[in-house]
N, C-alpha and C. Protein backbone atom coordinates (compact mmCIF):
# COMPACT_ATOMS: atom_id res chain seq x y z
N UNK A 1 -17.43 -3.05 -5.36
CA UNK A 1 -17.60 -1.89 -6.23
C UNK A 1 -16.29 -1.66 -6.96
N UNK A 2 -16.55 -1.74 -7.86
CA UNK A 2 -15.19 -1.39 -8.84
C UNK A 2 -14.63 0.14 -9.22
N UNK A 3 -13.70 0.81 -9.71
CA UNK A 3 -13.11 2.05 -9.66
C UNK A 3 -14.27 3.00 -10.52
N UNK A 4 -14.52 2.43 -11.49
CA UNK A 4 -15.31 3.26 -12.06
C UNK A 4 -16.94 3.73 -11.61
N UNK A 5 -16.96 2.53 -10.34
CA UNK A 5 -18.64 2.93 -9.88
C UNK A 5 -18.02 3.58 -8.37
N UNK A 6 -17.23 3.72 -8.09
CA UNK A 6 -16.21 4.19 -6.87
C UNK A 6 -16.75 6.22 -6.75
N UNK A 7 -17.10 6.38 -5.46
CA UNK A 7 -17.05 7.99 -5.44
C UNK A 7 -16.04 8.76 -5.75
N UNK A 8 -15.73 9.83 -6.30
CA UNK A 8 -15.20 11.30 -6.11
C UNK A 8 -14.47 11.02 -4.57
N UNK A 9 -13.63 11.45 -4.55
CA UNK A 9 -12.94 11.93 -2.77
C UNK A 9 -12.26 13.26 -2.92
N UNK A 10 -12.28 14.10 -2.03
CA UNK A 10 -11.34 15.41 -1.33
C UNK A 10 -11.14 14.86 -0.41
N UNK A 11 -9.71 14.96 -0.39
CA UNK A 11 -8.48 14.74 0.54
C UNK A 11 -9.17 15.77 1.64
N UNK A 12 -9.42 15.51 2.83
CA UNK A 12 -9.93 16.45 4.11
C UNK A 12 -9.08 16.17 5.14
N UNK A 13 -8.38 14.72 5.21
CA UNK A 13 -8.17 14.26 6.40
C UNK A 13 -6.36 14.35 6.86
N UNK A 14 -6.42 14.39 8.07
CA UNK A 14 -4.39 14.86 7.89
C UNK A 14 -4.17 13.73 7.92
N UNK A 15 -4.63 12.76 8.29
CA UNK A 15 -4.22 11.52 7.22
C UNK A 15 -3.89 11.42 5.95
N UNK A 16 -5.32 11.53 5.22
CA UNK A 16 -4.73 11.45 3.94
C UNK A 16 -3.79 12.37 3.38
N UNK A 17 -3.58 13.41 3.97
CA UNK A 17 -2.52 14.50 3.35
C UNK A 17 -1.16 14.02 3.68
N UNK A 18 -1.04 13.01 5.24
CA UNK A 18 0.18 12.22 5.19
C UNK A 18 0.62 11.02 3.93
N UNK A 19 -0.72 10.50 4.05
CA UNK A 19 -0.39 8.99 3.05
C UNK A 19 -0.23 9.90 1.81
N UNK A 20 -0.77 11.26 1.53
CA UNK A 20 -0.21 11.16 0.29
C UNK A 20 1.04 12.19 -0.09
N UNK A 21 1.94 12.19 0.99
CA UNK A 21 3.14 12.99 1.19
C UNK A 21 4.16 12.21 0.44
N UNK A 22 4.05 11.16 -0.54
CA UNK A 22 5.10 10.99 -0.89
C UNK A 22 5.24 10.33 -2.04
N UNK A 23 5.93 10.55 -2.87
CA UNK A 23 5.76 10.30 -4.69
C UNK A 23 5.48 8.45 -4.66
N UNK A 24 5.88 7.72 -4.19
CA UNK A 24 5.95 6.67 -4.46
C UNK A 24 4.20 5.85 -3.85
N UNK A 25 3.59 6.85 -3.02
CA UNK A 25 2.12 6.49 -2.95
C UNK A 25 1.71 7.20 -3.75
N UNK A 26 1.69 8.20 -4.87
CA UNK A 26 1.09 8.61 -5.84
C UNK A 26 1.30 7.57 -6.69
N UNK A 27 2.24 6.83 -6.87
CA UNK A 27 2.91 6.02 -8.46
C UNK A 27 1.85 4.50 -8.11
N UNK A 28 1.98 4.14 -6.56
CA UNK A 28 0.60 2.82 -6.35
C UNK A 28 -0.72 3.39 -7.31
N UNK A 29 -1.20 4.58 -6.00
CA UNK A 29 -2.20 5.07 -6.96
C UNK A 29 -2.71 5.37 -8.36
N UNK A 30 -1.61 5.84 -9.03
CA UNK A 30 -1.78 5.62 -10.53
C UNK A 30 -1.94 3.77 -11.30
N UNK A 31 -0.78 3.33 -10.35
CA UNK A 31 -0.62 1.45 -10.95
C UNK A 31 -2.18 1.49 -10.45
N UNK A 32 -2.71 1.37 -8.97
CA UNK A 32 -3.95 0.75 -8.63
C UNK A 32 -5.25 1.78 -10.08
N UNK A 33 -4.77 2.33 -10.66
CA UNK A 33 -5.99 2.69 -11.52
C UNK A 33 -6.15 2.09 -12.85
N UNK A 34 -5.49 1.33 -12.86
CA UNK A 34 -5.29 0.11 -14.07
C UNK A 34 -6.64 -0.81 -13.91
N UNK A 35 -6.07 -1.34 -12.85
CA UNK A 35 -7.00 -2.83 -12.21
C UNK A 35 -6.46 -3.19 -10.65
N UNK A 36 -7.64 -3.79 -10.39
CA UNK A 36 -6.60 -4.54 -8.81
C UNK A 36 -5.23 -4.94 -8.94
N UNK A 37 -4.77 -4.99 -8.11
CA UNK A 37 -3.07 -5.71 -8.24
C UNK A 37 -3.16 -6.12 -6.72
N UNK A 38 -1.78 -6.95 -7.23
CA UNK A 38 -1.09 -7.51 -5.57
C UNK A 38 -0.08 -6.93 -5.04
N UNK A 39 -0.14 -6.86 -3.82
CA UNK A 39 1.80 -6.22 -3.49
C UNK A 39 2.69 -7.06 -4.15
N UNK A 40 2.73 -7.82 -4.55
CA UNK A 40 3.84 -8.24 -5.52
C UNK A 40 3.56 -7.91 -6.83
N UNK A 41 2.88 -7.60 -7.10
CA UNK A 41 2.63 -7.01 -8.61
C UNK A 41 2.70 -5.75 -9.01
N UNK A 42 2.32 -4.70 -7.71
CA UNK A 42 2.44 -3.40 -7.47
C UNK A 42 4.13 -3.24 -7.56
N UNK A 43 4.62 -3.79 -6.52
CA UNK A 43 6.27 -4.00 -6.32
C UNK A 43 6.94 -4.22 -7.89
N UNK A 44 6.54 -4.92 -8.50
CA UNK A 44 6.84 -5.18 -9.74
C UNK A 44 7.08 -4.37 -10.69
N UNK A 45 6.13 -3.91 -10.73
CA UNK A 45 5.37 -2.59 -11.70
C UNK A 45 6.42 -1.26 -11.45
N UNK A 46 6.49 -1.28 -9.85
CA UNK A 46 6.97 0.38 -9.75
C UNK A 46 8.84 -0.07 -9.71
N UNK A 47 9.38 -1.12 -9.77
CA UNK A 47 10.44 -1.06 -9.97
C UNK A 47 10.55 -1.01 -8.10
N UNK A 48 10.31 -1.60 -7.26
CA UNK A 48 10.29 -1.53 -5.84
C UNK A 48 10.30 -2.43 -5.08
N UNK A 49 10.70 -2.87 -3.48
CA UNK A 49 11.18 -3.74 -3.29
C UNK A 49 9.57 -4.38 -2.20
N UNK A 50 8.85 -5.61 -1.77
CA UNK A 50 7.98 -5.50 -1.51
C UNK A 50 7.55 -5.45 -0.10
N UNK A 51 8.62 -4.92 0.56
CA UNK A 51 8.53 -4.50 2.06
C UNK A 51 8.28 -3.01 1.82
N UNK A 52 9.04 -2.28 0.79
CA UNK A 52 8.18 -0.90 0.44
C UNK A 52 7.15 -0.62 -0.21
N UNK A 53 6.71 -1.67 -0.97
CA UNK A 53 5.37 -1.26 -1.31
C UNK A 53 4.40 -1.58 -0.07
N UNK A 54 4.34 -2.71 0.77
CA UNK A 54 3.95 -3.10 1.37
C UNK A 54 3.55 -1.62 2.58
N UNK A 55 4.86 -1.27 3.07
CA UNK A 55 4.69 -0.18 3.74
C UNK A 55 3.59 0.68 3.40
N UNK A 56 3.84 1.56 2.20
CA UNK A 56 3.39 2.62 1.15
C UNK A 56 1.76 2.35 1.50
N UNK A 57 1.62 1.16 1.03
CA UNK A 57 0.22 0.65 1.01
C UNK A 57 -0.51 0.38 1.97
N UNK A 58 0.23 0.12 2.80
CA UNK A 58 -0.48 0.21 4.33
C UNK A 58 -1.16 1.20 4.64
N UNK A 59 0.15 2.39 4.68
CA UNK A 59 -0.45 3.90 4.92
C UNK A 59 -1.60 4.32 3.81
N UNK A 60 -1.73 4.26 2.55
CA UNK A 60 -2.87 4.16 2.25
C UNK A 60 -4.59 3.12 2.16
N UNK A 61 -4.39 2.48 2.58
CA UNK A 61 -4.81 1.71 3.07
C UNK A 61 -6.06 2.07 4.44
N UNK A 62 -4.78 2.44 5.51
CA UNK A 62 -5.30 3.44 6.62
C UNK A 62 -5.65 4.92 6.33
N UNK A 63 -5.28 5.06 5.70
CA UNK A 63 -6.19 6.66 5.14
C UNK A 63 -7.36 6.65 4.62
N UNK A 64 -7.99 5.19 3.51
CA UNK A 64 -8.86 5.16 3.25
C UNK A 64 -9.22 5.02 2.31
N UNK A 65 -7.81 5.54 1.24
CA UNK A 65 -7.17 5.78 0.19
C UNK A 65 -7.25 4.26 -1.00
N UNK A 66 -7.11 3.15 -0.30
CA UNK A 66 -7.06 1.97 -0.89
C UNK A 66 -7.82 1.03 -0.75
N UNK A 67 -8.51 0.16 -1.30
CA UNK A 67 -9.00 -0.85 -0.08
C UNK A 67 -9.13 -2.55 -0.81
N UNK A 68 -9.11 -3.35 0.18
CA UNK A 68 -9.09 -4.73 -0.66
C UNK A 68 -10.36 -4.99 -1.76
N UNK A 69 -9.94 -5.59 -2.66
CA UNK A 69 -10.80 -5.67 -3.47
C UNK A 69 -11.20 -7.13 -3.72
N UNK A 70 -10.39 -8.18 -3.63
CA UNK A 70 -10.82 -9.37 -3.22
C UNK A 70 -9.56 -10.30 -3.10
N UNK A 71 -9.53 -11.36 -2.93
CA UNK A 71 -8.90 -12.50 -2.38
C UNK A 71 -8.43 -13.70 -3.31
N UNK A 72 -7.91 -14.43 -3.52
CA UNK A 72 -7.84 -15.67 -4.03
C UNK A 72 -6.48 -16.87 -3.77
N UNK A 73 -6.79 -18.21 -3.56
CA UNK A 73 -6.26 -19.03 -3.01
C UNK A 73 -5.66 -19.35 -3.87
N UNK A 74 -3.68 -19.50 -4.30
CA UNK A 74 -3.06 -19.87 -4.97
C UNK A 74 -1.85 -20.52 -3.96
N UNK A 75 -1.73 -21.91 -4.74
CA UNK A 75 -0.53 -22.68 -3.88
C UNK A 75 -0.77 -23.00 -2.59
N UNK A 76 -1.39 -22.93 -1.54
CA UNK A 76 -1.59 -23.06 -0.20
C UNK A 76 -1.79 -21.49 0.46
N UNK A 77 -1.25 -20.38 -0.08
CA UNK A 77 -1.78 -19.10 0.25
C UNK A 77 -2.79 -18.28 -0.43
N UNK A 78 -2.50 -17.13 0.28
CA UNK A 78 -3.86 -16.44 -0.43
C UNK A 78 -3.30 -15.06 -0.41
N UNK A 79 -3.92 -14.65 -2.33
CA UNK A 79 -3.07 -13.68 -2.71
C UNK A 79 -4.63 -12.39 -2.09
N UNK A 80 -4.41 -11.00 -2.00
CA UNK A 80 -4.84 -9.95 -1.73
C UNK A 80 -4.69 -9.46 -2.74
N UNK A 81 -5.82 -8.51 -3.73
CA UNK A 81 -5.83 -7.59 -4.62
C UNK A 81 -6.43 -6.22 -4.23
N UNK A 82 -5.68 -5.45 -4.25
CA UNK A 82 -6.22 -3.70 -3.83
C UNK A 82 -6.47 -3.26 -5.16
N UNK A 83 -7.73 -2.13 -4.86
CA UNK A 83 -7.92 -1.58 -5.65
C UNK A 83 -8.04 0.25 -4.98
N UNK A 84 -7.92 1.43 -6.00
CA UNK A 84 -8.22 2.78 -5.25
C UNK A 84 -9.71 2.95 -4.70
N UNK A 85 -9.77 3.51 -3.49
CA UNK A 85 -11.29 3.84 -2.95
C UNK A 85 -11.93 4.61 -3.50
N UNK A 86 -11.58 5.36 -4.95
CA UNK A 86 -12.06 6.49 -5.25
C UNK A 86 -12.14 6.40 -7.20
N UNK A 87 -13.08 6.92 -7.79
CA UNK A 87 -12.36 7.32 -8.89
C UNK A 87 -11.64 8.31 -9.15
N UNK A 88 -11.82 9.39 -8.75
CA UNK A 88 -11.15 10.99 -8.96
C UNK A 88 -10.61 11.41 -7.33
N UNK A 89 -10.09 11.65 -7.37
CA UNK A 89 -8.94 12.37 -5.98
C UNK A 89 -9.22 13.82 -6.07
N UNK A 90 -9.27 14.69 -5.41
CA UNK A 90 -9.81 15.86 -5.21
C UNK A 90 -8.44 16.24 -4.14
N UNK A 91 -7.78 17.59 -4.67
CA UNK A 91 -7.12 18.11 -3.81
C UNK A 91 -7.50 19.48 -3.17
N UNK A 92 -7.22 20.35 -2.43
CA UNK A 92 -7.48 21.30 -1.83
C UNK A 92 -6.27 21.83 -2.45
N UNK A 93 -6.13 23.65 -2.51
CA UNK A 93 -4.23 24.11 -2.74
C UNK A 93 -4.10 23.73 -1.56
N UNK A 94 -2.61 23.64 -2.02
CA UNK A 94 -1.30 24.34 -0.98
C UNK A 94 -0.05 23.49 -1.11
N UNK A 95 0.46 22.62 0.03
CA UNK A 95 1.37 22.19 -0.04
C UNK A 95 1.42 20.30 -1.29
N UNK A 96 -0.20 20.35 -0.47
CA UNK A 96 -0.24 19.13 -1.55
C UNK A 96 -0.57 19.43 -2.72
N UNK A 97 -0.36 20.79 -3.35
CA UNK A 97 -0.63 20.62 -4.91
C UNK A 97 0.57 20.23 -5.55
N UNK A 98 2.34 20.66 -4.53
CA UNK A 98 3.28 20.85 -5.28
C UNK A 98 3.66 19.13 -5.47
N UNK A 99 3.45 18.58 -4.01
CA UNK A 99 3.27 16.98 -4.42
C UNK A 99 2.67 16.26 -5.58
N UNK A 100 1.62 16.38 -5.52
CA UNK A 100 1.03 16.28 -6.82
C UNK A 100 1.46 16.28 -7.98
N UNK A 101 1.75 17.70 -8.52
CA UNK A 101 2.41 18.20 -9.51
C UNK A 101 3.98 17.59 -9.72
N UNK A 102 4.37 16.54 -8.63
CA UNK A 102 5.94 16.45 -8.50
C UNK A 102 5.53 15.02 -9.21
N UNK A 103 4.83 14.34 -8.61
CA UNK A 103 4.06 12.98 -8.66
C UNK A 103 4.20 12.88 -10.44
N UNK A 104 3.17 13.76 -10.93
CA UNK A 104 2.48 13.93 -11.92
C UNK A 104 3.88 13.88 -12.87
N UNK A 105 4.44 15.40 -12.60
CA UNK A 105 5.53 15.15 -13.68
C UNK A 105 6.96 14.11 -13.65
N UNK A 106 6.90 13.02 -13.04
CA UNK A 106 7.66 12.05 -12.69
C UNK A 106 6.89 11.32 -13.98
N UNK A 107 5.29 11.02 -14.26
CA UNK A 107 4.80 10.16 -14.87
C UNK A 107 4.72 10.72 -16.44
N UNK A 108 4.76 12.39 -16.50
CA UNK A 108 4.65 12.42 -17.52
C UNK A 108 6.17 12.21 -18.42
N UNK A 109 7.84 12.73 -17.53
CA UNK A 109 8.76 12.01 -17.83
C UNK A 109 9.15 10.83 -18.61
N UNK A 110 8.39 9.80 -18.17
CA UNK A 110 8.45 8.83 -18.09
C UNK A 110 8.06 8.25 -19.32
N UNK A 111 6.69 9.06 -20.08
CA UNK A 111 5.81 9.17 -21.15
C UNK A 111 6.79 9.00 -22.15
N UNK A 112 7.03 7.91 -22.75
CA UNK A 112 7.94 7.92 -24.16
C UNK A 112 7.48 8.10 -25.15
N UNK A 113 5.68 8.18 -25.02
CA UNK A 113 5.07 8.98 -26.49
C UNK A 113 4.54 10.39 -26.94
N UNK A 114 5.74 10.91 -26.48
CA UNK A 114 5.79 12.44 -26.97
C UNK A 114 3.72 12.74 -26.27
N UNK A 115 4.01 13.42 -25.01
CA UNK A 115 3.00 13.66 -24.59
C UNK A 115 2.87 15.35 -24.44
N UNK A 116 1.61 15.48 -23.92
CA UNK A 116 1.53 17.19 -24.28
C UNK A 116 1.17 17.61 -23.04
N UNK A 117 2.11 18.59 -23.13
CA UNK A 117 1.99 19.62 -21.60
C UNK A 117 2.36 21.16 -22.54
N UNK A 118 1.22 22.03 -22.12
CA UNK A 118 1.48 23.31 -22.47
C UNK A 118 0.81 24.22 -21.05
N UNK A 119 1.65 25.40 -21.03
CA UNK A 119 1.30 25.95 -20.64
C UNK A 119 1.66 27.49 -20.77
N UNK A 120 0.32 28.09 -20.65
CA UNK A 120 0.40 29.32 -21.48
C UNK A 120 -0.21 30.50 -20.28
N UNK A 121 0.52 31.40 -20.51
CA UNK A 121 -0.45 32.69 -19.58
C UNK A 121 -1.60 33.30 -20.25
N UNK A 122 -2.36 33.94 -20.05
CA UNK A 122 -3.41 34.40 -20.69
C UNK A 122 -4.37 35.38 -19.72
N UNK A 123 -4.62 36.66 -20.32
CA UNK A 123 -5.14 37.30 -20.06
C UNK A 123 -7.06 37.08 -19.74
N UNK A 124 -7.50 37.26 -18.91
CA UNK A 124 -9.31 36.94 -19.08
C UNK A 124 -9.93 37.69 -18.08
N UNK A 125 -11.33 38.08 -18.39
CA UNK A 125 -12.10 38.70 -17.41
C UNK A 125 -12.78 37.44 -16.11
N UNK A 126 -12.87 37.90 -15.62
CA UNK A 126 -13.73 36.86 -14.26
C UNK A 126 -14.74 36.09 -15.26
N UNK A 127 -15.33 36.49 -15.92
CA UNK A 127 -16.18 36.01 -16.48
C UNK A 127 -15.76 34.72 -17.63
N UNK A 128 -14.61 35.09 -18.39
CA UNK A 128 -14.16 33.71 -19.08
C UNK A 128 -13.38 33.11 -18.46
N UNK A 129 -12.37 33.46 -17.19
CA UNK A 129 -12.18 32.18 -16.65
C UNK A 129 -12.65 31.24 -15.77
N UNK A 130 -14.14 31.77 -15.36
CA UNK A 130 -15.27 31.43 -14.92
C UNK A 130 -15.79 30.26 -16.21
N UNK A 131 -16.06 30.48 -17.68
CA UNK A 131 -16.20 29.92 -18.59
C UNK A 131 -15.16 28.69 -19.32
N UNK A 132 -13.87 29.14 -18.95
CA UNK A 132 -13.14 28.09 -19.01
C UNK A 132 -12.70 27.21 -17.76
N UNK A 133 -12.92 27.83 -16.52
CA UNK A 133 -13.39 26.46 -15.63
C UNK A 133 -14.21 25.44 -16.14
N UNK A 134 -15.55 26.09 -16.31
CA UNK A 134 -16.54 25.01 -16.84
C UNK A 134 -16.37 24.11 -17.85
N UNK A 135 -15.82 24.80 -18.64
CA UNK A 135 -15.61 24.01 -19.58
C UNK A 135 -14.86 22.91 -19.66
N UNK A 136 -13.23 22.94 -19.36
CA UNK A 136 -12.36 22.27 -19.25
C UNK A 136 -13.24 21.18 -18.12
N UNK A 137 -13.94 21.28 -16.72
CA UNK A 137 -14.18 20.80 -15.60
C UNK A 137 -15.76 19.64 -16.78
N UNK A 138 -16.04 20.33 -17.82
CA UNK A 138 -16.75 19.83 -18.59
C UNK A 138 -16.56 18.74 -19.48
N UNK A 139 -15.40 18.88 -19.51
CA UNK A 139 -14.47 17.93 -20.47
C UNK A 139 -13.98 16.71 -19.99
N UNK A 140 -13.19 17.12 -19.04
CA UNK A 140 -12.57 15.94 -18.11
C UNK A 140 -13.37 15.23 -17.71
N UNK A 141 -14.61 15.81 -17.35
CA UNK A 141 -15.46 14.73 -16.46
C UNK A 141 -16.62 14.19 -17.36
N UNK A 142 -16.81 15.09 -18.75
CA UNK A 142 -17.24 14.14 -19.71
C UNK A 142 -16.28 12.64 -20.37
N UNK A 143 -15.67 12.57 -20.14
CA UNK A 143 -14.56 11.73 -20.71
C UNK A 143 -14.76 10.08 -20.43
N UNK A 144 -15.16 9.13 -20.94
CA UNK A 144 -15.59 7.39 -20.60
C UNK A 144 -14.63 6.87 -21.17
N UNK A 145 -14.33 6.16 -20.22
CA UNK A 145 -13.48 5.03 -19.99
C UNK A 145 -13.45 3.81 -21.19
N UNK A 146 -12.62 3.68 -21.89
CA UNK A 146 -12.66 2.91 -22.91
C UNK A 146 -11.68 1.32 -22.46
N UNK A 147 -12.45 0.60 -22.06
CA UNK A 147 -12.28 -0.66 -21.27
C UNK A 147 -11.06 -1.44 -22.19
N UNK A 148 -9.85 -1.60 -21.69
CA UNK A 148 -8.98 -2.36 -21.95
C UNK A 148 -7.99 -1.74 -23.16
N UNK A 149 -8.09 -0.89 -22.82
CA UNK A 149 -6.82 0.15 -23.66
C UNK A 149 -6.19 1.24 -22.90
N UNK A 150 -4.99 1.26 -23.23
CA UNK A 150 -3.99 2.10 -22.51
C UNK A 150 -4.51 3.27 -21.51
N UNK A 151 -3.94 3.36 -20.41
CA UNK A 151 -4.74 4.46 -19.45
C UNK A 151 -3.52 5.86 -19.60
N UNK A 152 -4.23 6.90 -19.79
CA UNK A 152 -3.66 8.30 -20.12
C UNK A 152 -4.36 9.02 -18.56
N UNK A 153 -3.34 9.78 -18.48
CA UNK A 153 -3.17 10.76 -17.33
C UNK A 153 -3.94 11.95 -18.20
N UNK A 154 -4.98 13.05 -17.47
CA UNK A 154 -5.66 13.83 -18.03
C UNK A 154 -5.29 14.67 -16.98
N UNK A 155 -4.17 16.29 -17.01
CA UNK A 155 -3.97 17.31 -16.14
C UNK A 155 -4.40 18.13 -16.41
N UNK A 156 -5.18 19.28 -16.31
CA UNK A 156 -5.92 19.97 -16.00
C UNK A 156 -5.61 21.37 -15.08
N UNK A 157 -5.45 22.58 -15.38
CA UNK A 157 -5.48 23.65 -14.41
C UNK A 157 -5.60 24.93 -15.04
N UNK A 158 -6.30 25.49 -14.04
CA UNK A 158 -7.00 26.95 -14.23
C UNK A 158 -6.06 27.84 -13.14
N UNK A 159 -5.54 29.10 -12.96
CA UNK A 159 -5.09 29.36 -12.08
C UNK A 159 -4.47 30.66 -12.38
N UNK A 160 -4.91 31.76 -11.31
CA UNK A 160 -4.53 33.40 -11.23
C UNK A 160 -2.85 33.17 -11.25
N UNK A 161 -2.11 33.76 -12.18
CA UNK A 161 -0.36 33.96 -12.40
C UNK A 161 0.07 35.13 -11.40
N UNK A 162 0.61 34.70 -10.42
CA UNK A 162 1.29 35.60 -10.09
C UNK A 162 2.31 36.65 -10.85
N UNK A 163 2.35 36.41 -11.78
CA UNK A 163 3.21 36.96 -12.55
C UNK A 163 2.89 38.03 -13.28
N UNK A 164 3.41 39.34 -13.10
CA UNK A 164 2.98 40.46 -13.64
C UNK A 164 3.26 40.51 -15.06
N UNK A 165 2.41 41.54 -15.88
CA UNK A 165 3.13 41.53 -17.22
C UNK A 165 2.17 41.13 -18.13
């Protein structure tokens, strides 16, 4: 099964809330949403050495988070390609949102084509931000995959401001 015919997941398990305690298994996860890769190709990619990706990937791996996607015989060995177990990752709040969000803006950093992050406060009744849940939650998940062109990060959030005023 490939990523795009792959289920939805929420993170439930204190597993997965371990495997995904740490920026450098978010950055696999983003590489693994490309295409399969190898730990040497993953290693490659993230600028990493391949006893740490290797690690990284393990632990996701055992969470559930990753899984082989197939095999092939080159030179007398045989290379392993992972792919993510999921299409969409589902978080719960709390501590793993700030991960996330740490993850996230590491990649949007990184973005050398002037990418867009706004964020704005705004006043609303229960009722339109009830309406702009849907909507936005309408959007994102209307959105198809356009096969073999650049992959864009799509962030997303709705959320009561603590902030008076």
């Amino acid at each position: 099964m490939d990523e795009a015919h792959a289920p939805d997941l929420t993170v439930s398990t204190p597993q997965q809330y371990r495997a995904l305690a740490h920026p450098v298994r978010h950055r696999l996860l983003f590489a693994l949403g490309e295409r399969p890769a190898t730990l040497s190709g993953l290693a490659a990619d993230l600028g990493i050495s391949k006893g740490s990706a290797g690690h990284h990937l393990k632990l996701l791996r055992e969470a559930g988070l990753v899984v082989l996607d197939h095999e092939r015989q080159v030179r007398g060995g045989t290379e392993q390609y992972f792919r993510r177990a999921f299409r969409r990752l589902h978080y719960e709040t709390g501590e793993t949102t700030r991960i996330v969000l740490a993850a996230v803006a590491d990649e949007i950093v990184a973005d050398a084509d002037d990418p867009l992050v706004v964020l704005r406060g705004v006043r609303l009744t229960e009722a339109q931000a009830r309406h702009v849940r849907e909507t936005l939650e309408a959007l994102v998940n209307g959105l198809e995959e356009a096969e073999g062109e650049p992959r864009y990060g799509v962030l997303v959030g709705l959320y009561r401001s603590g902030q008076a005023g």
